[in-house]
PDB file of N, CA and C in Angstrom:
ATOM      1  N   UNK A   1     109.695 126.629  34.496  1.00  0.00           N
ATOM      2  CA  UNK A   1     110.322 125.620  35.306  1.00  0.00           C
ATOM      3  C   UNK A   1     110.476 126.183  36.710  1.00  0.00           C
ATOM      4  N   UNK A   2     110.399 125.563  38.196  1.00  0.00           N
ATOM      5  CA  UNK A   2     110.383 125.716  38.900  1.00  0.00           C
ATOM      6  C   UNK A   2     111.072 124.440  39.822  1.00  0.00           C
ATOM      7  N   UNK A   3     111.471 124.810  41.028  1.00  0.00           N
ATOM      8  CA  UNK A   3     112.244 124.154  42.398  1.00  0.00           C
ATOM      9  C   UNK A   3     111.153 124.527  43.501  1.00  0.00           C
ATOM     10  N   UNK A   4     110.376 123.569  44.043  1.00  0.00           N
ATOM     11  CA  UNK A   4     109.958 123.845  45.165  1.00  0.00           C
ATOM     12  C   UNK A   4     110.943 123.676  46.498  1.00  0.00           C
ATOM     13  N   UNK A   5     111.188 123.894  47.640  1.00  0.00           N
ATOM     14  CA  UNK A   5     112.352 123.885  48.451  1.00  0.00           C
ATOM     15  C   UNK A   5     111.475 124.362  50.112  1.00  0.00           C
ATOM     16  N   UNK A   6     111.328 123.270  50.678  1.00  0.00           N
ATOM     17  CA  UNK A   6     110.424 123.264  52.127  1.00  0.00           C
ATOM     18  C   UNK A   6     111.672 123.305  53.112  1.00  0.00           C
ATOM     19  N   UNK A   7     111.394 124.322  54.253  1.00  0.00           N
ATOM     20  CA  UNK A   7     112.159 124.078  55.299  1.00  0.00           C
ATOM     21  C   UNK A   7     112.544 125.301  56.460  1.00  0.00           C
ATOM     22  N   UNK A   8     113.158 125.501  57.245  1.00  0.00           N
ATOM     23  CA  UNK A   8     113.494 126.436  58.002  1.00  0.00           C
ATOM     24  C   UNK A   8     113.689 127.946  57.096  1.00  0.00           C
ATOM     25  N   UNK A   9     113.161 129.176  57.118  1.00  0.00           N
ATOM     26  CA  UNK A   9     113.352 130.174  56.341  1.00  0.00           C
ATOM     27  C   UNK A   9     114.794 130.294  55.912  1.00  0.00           C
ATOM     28  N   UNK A  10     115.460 130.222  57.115  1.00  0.00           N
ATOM     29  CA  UNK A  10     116.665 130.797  57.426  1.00  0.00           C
ATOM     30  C   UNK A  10     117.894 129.960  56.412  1.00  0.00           C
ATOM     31  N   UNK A  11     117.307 128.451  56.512  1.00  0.00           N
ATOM     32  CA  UNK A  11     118.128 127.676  55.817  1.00  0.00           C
ATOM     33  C   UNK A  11     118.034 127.603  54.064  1.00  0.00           C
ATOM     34  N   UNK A  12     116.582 127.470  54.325  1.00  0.00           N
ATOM     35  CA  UNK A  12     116.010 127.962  52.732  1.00  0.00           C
ATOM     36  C   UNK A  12     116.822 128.828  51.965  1.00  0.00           C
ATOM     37  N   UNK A  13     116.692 130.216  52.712  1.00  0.00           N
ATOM     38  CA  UNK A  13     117.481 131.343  51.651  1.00  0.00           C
ATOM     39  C   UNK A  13     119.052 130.601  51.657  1.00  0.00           C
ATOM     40  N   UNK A  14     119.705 130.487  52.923  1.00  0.00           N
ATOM     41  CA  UNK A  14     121.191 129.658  52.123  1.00  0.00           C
ATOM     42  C   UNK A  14     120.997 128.872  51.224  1.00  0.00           C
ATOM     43  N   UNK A  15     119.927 127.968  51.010  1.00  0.00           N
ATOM     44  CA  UNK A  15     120.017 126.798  49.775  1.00  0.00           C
ATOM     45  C   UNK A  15     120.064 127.855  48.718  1.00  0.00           C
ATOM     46  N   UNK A  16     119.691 128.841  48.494  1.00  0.00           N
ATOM     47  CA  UNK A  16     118.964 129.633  47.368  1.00  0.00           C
ATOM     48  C   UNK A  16     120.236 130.332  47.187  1.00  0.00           C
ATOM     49  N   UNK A  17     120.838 131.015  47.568  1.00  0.00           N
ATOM     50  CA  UNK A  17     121.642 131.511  47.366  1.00  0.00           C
ATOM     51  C   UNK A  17     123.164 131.246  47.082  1.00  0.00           C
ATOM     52  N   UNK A  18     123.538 129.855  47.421  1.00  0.00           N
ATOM     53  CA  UNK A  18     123.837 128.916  46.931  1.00  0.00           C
ATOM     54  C   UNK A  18     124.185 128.215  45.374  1.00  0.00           C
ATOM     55  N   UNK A  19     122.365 127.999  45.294  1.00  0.00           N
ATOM     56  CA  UNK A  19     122.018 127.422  43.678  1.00  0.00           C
ATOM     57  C   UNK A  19     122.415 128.827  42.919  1.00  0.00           C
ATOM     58  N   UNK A  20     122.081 130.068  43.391  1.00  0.00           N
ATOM     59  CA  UNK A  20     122.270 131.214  42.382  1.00  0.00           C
ATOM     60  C   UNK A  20     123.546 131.667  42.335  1.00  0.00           C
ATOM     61  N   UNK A  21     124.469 131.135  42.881  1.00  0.00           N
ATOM     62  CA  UNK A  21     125.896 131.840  43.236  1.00  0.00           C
ATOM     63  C   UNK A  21     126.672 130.319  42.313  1.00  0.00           C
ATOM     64  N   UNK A  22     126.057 129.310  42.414  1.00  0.00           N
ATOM     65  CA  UNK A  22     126.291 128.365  41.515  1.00  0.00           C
ATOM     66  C   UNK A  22     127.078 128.407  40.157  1.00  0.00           C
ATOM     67  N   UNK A  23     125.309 128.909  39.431  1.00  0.00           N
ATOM     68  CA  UNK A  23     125.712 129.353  37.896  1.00  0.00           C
ATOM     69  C   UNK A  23     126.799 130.242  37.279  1.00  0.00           C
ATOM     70  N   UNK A  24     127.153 130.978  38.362  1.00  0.00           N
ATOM     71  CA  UNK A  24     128.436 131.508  37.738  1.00  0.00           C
ATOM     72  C   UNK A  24     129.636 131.095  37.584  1.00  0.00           C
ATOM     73  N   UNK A  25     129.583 130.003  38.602  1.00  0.00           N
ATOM     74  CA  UNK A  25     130.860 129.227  38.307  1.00  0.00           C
ATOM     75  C   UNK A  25     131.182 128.271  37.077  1.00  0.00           C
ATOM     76  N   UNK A  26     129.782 128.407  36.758  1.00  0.00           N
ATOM     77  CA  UNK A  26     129.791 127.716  34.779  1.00  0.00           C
ATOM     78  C   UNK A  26     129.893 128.406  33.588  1.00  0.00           C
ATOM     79  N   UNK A  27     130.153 129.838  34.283  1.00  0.00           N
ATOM     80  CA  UNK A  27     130.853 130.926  32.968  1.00  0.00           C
ATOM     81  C   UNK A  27     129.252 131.522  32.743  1.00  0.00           C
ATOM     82  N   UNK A  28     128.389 131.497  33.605  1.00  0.00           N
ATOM     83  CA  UNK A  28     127.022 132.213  33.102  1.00  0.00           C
ATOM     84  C   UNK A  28     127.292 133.926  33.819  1.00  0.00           C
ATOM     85  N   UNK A  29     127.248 134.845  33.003  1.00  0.00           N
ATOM     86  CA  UNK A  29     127.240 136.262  32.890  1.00  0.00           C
ATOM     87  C   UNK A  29     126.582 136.912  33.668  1.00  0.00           C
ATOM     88  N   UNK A  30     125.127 136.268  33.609  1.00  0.00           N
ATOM     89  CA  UNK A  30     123.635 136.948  34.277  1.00  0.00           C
ATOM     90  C   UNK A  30     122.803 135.368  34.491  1.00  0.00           C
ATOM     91  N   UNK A  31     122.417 136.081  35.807  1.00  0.00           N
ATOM     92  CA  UNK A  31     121.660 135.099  36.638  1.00  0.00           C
ATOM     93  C   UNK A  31     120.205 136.191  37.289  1.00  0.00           C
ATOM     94  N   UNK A  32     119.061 135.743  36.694  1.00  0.00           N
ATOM     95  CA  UNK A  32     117.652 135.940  37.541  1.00  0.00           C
ATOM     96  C   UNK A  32     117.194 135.362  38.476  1.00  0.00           C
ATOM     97  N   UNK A  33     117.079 135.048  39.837  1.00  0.00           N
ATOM     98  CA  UNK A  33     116.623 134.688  40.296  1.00  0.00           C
ATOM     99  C   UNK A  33     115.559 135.233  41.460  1.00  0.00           C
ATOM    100  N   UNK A  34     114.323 134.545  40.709  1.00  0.00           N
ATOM    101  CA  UNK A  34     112.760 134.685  41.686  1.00  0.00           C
ATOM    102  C   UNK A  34     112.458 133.825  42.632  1.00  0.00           C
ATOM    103  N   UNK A  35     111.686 134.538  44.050  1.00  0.00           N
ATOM    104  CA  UNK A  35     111.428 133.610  45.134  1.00  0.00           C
ATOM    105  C   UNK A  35     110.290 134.168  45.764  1.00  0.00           C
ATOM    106  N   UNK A  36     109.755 133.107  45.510  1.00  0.00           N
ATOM    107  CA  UNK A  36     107.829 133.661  46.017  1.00  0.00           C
ATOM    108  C   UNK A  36     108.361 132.607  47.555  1.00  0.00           C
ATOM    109  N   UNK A  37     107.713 132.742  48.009  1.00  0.00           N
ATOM    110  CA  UNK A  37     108.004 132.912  49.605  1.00  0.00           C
ATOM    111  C   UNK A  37     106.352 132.646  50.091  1.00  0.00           C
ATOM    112  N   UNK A  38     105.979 131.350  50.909  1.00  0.00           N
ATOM    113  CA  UNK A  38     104.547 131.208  51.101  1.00  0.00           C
ATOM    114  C   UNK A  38     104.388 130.727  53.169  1.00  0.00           C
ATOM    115  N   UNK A  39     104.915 131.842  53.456  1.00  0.00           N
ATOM    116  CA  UNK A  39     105.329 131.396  54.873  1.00  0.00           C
ATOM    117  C   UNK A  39     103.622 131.652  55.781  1.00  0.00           C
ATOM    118  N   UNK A  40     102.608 130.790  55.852  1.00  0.00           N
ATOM    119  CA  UNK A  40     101.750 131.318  56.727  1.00  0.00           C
ATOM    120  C   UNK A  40     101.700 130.338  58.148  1.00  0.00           C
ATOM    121  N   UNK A  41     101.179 130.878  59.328  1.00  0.00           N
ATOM    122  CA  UNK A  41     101.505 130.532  60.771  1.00  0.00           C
ATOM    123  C   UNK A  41     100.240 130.188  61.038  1.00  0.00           C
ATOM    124  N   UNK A  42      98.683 130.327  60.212  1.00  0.00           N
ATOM    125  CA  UNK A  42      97.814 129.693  60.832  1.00  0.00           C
ATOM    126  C   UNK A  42      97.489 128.195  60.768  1.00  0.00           C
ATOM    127  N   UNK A  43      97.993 127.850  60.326  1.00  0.00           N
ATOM    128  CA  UNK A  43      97.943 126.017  59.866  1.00  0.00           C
ATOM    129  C   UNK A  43      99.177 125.591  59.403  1.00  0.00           C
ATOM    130  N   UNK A  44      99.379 124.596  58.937  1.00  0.00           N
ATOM    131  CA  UNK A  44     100.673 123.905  58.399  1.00  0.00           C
ATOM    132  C   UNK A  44     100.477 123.846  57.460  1.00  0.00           C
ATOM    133  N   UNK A  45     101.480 123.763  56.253  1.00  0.00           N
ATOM    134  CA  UNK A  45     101.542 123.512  54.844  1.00  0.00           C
ATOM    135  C   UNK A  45     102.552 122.839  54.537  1.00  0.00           C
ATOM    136  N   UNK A  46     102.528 121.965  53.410  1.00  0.00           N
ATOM    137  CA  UNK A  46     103.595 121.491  52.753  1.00  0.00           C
ATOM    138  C   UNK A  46     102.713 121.117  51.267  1.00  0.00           C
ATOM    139  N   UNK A  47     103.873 120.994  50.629  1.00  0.00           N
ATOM    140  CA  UNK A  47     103.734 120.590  49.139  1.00  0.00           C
ATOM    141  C   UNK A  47     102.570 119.455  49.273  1.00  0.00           C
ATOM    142  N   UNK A  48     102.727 118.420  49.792  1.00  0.00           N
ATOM    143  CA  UNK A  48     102.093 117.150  49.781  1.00  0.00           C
ATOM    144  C   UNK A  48     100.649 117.891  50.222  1.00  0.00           C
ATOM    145  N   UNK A  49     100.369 118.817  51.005  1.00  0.00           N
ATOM    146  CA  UNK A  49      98.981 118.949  51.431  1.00  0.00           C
ATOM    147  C   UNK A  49      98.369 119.897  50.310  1.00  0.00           C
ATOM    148  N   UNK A  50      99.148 120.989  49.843  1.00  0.00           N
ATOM    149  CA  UNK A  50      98.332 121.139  48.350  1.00  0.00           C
ATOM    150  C   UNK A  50      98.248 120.736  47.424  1.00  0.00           C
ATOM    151  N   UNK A  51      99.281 119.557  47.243  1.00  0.00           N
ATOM    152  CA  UNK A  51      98.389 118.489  46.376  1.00  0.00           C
ATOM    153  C   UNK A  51      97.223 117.908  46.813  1.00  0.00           C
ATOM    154  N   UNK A  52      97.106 117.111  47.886  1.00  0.00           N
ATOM    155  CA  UNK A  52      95.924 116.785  47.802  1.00  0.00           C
ATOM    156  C   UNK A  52      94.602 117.800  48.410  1.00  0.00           C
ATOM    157  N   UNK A  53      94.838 118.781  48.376  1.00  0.00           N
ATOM    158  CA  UNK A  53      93.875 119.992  48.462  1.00  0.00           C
ATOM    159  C   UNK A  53      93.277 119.504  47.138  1.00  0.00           C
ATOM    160  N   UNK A  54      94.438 120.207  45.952  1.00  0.00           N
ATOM    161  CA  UNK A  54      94.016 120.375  44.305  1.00  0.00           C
ATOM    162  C   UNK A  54      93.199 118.662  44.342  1.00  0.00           C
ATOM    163  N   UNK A  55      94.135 117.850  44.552  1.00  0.00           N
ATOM    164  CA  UNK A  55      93.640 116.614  44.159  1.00  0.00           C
ATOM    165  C   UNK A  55      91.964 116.719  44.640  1.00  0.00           C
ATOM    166  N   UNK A  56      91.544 116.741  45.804  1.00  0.00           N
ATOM    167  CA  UNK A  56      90.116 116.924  46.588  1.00  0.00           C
ATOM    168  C   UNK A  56      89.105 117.971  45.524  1.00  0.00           C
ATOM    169  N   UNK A  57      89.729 119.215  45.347  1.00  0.00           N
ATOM    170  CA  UNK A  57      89.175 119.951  44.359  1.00  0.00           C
ATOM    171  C   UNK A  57      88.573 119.410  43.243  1.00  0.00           C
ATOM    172  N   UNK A  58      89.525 118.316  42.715  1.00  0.00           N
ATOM    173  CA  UNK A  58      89.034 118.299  41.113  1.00  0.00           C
ATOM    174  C   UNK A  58      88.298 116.781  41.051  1.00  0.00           C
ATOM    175  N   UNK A  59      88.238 116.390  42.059  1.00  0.00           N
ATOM    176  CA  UNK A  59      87.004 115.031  42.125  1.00  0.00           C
ATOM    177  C   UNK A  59      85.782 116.132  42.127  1.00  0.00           C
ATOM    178  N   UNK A  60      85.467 117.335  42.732  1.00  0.00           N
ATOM    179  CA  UNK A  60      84.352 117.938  42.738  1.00  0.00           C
ATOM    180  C   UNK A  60      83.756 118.261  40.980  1.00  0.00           C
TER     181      UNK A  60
END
């Protein structure tokens, strides 16, 4: 299961840290939390454009 989460770096990690500081307030003990991080500056990205990347892909 996964959360995708688009936006300013800076604000990003507060959302994140946040959701993970969360679960403890529901009596959870241990909390994992992973963050792949896909920050590149030569083009733009968003969710919606690798979908239809994949989408373009698989008509081939």
């Amino acid at each position: 299961m996964g959360t995708i989460i688009e936006g300013d770096l800076e604000e990003v990690l507060r959302v994140v840290k946040k959701m993970h500081q969360s679960t403890f307030g529901e009596g959870v003990a241990r909390v994992v939390t992973t963050i792949k991080i896909d920050d590149r500056r030569d083009k733009p990205l968003s969710p919606s454009g690798k979908i239809e990347s994949l989408l373009k892909e698989l008509e081939h």
